[in-house]
C-alpha atoms as a PDB file:
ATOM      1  CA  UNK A   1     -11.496  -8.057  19.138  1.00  0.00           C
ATOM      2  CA  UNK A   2     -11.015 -11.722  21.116  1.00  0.00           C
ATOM      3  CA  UNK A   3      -8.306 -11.498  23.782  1.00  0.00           C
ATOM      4  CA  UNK A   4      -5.660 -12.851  22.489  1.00  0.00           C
ATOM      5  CA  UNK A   5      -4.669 -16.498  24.122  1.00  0.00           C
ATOM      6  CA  UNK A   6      -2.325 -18.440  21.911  1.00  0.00           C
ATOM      7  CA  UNK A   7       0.960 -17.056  21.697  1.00  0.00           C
ATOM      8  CA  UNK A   8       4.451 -17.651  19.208  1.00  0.00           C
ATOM      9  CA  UNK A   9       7.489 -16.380  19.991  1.00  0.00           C
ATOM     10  CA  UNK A  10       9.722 -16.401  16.661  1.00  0.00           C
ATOM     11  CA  UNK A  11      13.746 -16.985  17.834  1.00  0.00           C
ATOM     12  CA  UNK A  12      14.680 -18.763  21.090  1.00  0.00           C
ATOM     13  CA  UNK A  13      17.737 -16.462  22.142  1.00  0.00           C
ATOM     14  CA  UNK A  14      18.451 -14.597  25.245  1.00  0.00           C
ATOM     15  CA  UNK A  15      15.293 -12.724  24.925  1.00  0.00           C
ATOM     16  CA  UNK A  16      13.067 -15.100  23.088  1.00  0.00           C
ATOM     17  CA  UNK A  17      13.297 -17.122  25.878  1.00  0.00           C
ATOM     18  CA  UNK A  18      12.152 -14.485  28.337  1.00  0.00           C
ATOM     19  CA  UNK A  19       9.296 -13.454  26.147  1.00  0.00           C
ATOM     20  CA  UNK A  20       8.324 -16.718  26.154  1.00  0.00           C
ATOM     21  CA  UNK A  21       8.309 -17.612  30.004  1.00  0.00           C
ATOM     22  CA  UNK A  22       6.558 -14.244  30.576  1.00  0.00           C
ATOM     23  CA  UNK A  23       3.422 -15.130  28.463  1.00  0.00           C
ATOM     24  CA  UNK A  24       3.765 -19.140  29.506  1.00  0.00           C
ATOM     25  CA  UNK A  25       3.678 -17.876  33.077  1.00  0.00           C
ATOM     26  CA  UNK A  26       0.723 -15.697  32.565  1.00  0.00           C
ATOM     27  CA  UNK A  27      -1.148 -18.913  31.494  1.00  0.00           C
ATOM     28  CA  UNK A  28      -1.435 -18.258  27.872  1.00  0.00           C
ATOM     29  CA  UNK A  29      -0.864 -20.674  25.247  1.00  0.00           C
ATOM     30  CA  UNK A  30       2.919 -20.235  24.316  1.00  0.00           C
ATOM     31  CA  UNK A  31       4.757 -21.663  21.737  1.00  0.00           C
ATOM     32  CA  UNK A  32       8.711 -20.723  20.478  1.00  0.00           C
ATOM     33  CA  UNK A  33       9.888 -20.785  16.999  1.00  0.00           C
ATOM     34  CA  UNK A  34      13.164 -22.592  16.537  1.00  0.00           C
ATOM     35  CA  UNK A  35      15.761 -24.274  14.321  1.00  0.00           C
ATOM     36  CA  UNK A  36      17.267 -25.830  17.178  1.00  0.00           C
ATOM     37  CA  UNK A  37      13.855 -27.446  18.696  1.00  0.00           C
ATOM     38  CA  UNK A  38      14.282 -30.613  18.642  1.00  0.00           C
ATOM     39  CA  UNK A  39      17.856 -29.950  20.571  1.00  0.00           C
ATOM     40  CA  UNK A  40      16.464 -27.319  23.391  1.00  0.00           C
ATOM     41  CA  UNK A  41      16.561 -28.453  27.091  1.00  0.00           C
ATOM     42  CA  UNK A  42      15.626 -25.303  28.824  1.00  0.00           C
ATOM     43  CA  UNK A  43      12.026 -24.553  27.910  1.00  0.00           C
ATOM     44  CA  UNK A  44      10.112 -22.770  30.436  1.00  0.00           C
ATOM     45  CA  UNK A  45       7.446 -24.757  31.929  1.00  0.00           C
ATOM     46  CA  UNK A  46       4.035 -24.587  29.620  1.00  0.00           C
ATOM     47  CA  UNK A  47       6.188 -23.539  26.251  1.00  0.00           C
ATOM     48  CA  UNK A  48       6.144 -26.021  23.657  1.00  0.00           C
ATOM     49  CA  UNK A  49       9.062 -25.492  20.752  1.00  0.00           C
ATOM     50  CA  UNK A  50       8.430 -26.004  16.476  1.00  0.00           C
ATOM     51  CA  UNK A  51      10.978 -25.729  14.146  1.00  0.00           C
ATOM     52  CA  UNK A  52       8.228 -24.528  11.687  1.00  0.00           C
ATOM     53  CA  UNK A  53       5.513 -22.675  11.765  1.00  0.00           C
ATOM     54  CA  UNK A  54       2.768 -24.280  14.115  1.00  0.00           C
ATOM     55  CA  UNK A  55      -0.778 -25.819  12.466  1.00  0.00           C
ATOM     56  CA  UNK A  56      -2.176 -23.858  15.443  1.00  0.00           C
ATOM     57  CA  UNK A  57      -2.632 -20.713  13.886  1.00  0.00           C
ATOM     58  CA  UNK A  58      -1.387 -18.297  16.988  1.00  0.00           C
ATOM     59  CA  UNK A  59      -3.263 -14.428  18.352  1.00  0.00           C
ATOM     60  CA  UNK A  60      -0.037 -12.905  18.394  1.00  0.00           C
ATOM     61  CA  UNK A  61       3.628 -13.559  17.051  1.00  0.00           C
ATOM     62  CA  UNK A  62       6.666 -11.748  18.547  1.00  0.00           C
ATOM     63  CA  UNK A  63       9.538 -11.949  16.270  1.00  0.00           C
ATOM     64  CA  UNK A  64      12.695 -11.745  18.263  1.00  0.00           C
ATOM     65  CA  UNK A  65      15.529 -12.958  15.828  1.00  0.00           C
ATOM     66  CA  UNK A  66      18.639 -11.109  15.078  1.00  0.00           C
ATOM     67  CA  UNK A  67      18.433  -6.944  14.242  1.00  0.00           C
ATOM     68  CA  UNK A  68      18.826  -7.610  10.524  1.00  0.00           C
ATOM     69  CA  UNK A  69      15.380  -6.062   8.394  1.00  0.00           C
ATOM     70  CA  UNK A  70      16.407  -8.983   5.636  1.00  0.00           C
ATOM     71  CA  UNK A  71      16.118 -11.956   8.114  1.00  0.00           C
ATOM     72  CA  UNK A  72      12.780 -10.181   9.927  1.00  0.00           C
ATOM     73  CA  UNK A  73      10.967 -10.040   7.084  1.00  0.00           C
ATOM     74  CA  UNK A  74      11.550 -13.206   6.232  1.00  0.00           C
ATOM     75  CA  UNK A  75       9.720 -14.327   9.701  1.00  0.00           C
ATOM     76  CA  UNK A  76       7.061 -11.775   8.421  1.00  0.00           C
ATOM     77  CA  UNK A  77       6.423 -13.499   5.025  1.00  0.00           C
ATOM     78  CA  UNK A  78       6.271 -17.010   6.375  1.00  0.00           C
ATOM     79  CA  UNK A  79       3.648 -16.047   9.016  1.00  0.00           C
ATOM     80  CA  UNK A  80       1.983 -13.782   6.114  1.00  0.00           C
ATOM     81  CA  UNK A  81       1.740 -17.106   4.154  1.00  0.00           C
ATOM     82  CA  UNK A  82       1.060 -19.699   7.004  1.00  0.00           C
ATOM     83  CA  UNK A  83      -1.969 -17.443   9.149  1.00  0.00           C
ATOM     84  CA  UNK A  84      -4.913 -15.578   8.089  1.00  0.00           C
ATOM     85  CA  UNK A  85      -4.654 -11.597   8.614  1.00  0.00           C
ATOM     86  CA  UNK A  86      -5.992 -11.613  11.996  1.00  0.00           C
ATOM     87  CA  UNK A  87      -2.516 -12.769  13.483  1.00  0.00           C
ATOM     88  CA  UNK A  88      -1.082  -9.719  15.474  1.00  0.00           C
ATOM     89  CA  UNK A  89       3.032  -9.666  14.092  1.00  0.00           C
ATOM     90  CA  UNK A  90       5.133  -8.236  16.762  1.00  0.00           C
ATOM     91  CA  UNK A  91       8.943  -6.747  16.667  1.00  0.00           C
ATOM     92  CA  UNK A  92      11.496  -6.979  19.606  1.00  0.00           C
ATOM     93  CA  UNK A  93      13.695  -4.731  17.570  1.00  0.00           C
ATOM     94  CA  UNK A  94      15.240  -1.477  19.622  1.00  0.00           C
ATOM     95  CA  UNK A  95      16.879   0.344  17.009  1.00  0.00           C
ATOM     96  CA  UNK A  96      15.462  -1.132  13.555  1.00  0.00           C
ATOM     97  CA  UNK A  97      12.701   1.608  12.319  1.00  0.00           C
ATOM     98  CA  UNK A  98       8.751   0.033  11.805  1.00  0.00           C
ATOM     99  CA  UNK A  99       8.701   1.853   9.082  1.00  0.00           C
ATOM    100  CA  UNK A 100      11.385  -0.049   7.166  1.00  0.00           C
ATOM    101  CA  UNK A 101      10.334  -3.692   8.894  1.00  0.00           C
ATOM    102  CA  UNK A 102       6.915  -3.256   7.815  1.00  0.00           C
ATOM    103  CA  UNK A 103       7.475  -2.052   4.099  1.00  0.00           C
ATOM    104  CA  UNK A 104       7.029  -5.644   2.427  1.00  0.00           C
ATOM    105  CA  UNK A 105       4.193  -6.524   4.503  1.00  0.00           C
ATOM    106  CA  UNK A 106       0.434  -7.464   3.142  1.00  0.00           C
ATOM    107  CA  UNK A 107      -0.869  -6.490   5.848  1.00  0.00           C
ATOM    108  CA  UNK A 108       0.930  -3.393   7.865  1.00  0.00           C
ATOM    109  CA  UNK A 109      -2.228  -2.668  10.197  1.00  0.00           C
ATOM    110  CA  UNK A 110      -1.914  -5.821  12.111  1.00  0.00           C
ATOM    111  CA  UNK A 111       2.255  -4.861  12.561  1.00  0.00           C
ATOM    112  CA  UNK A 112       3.667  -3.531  15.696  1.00  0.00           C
ATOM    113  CA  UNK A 113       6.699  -3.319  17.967  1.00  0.00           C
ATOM    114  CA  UNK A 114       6.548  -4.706  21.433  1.00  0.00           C
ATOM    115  CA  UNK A 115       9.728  -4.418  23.207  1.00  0.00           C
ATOM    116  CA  UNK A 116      11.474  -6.271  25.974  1.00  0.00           C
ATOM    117  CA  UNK A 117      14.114  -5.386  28.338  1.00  0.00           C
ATOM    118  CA  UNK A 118      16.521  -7.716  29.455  1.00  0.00           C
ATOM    119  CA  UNK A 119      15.294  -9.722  31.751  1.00  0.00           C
ATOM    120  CA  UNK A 120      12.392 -10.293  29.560  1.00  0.00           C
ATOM    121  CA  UNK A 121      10.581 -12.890  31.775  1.00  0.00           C
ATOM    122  CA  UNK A 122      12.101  -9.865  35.091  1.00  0.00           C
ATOM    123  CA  UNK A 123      11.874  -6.293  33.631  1.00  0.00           C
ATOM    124  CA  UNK A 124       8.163  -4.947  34.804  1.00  0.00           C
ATOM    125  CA  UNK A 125       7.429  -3.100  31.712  1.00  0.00           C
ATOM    126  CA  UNK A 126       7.379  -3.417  28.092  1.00  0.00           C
ATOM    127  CA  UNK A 127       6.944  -0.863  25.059  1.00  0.00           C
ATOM    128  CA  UNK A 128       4.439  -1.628  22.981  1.00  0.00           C
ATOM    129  CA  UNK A 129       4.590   0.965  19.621  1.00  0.00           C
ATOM    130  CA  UNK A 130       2.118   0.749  16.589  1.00  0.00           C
ATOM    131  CA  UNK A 131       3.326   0.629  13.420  1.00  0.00           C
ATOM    132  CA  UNK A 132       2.667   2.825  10.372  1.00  0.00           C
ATOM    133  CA  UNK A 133      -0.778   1.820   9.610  1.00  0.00           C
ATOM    134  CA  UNK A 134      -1.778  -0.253  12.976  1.00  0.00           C
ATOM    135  CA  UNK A 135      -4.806   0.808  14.484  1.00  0.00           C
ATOM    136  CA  UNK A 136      -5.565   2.000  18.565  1.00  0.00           C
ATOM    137  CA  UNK A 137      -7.645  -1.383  18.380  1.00  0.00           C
ATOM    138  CA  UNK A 138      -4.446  -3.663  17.865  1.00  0.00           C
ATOM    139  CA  UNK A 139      -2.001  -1.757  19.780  1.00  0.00           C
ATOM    140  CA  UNK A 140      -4.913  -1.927  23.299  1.00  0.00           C
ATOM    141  CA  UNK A 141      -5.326  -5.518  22.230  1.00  0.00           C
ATOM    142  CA  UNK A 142      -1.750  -6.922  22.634  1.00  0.00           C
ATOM    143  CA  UNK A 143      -1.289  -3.973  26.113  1.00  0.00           C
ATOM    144  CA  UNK A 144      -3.907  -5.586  27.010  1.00  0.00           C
ATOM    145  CA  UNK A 145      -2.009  -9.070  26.834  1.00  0.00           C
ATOM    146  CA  UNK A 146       1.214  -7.308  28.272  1.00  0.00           C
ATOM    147  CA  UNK A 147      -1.035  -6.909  31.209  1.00  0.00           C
ATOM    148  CA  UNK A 148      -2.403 -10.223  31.627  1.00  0.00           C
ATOM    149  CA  UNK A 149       1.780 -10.984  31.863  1.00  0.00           C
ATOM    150  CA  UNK A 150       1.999  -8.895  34.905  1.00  0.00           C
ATOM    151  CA  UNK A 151       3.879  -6.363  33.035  1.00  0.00           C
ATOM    152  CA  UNK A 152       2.960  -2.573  32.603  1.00  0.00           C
ATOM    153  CA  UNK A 153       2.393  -1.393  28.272  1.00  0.00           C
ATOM    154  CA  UNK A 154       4.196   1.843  27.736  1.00  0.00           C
ATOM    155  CA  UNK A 155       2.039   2.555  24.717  1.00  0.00           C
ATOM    156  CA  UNK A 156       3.284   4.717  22.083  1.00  0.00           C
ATOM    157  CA  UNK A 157       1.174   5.567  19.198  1.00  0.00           C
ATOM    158  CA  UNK A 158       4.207   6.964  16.908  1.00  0.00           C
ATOM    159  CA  UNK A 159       7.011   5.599  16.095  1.00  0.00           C
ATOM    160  CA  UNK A 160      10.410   7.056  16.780  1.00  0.00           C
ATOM    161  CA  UNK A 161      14.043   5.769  16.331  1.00  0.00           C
ATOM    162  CA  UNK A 162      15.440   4.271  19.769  1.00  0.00           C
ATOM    163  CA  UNK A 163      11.168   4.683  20.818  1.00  0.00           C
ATOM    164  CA  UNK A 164      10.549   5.954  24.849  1.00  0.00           C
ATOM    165  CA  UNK A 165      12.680   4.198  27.105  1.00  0.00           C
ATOM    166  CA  UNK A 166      16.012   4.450  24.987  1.00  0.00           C
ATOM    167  CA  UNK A 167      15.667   8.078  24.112  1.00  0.00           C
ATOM    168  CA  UNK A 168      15.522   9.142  27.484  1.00  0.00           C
ATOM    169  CA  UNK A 169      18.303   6.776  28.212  1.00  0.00           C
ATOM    170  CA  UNK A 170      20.177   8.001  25.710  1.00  0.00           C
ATOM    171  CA  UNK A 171      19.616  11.874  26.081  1.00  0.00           C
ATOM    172  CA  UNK A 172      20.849  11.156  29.788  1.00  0.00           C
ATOM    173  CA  UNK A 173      23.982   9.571  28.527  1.00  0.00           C
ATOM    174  CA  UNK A 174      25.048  11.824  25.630  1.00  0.00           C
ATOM    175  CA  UNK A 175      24.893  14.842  28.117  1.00  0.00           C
ATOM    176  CA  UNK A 176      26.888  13.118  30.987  1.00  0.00           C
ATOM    177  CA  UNK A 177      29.724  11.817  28.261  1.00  0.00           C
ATOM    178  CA  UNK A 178      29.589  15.719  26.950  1.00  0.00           C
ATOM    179  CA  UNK A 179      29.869  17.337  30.786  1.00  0.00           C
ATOM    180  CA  UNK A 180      33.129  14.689  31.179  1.00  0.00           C
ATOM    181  CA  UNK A 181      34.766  15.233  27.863  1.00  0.00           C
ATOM    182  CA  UNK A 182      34.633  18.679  28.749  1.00  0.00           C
ATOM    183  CA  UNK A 183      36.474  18.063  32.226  1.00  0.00           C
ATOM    184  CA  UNK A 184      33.542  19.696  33.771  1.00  0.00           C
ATOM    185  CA  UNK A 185      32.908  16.520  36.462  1.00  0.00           C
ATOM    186  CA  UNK A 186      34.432  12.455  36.644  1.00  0.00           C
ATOM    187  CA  UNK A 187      32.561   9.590  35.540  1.00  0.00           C
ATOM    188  CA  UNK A 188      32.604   8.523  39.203  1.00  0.00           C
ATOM    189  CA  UNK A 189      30.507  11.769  40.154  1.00  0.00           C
ATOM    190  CA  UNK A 190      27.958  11.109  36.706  1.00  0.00           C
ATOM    191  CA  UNK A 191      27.284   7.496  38.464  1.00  0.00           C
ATOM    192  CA  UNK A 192      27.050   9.601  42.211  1.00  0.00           C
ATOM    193  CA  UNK A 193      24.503  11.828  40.624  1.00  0.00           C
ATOM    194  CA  UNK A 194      22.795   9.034  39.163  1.00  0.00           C
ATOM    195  CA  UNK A 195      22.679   6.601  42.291  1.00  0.00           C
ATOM    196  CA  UNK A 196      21.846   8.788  44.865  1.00  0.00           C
ATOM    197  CA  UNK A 197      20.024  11.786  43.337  1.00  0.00           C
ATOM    198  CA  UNK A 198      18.253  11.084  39.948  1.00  0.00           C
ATOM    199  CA  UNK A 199      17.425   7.209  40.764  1.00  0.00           C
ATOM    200  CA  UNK A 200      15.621   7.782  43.994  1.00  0.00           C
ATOM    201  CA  UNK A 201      14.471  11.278  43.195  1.00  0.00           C
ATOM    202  CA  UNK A 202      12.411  10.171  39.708  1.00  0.00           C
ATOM    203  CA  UNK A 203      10.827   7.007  41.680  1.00  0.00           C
ATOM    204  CA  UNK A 204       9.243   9.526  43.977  1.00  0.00           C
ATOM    205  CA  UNK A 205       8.253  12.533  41.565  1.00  0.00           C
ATOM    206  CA  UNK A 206       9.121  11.539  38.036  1.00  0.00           C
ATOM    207  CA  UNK A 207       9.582  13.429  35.109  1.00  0.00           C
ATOM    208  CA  UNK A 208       6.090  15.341  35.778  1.00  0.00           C
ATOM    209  CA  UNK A 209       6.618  17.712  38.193  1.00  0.00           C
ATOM    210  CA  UNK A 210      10.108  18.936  36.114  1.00  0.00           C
ATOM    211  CA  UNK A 211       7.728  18.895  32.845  1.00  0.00           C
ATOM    212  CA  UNK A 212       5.290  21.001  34.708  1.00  0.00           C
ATOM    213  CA  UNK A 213       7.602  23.608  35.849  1.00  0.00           C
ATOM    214  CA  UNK A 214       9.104  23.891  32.465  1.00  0.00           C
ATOM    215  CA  UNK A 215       5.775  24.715  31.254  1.00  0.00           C
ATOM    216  CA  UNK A 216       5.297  27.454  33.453  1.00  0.00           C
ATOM    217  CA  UNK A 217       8.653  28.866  32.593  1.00  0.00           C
ATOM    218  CA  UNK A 218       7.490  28.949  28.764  1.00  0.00           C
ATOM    219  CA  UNK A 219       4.423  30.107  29.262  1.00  0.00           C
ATOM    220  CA  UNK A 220       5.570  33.135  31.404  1.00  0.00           C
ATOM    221  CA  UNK A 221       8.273  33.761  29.146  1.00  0.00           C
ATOM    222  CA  UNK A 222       7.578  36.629  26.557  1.00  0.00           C
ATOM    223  CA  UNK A 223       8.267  35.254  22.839  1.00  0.00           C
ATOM    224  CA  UNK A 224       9.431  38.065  20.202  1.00  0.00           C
END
């Protein structure tokens, strides 16, 4: 598959507009989908703005409208109708399943999600997870765009509700509410913990070394 080069970002909100700079800074082609074009002020340098679909048919779009599956597959349909099937159709959702996104879709193998974090144009990394029916060829094309941003793919191959980043986030979270409902620690401790122990202490060894012991704990462990 071609590198892809030209790039549309659908929606021009908080995010959109850090998508956007990201790829316009990496020197691709970048273009933003918007009903308020003709009105916006603040384009990044190198991002031109449409308030329909551009006659230059784009590599990839990244939808990044508001987390309703109605209005995203209405972006979907349009680009469906405007672009042959070779146009990759990304997802900044975070909570909305692929599955469900992709369901009206004529073409689910070129679907995906690629996910920001706020600061989008800032935050180093970005998860990119295939969809239902998308292909290891798609998904290593658009990482390898993420890349060509500066910014590192955290490729996932399945999709899972919340994907990587917010699961862990989240598992972290539900635990520390738990241990302070149960008056077992403060809030101020959790965020002790947190600053000076976990944050530093994951740069340096990461998850790997705790997954690794674990293993060697099951494995020694008889099972019944």
């Amino acid at each position: 598959m071609e590198p892809i080069k030209r790039v549309l970002v659908a929606g021009y909100g908080v995010m959109g507009r850090g998508i956007a700079k990201s790829f316009a800074d990496g020197g691709f082609e970048t273009w933003v989908l918007s009903r308020r074009a003709k009105a916006l002020a603040d384009l990044p340098k190198g991002v031109r703005a449409a308030d329909a679909l551009p006659k230059e048919v784009p590599d990839l779009v990244i939808e990044t409208v508001e987390e309703e599956v109605a209005r995203k597959r209405e972006i979907y349909q349009a680009v469906e109708a405007a672009y042959p099937p070779s146009v990759v159709v990304g997802t900044n959702t975070s909570g909305l399943m692929l599955e469900d996104l992709a369901a009206e879709l004529k073409a689910p193998e070129r679907f995906c999600g690629i996910h920001y974090f706020q600061p989008a144009d800032v935050f180093p990394m970005v998860e990119v997870i295939a969809g239902p029916q998308t292909p290891r060829a798609v998904i290593d094309r658009v990482a390898d765009a993420i890349r060509r941003t500066g910014k590192d793919p955290i490729v996932q191959m399945r999709a899972v509700p919340g994907f990587l980043v917010n699961r862990l986030q989240h598992a972290i979270l539900h635990e520390a509410y738990h241990l302070i409902s149960s008056g077992v620690c403060t809030p101020a401790e959790v965020d002790m913990v947190a600053k000076w122990m976990l944050g530093p202490r994951m740069c340096v060894t990461g998850l790997r070394y705790h997954t690794r012991v674990l293993t060697q704990i099951l494995r020694a462990t008889p099972r019944p």
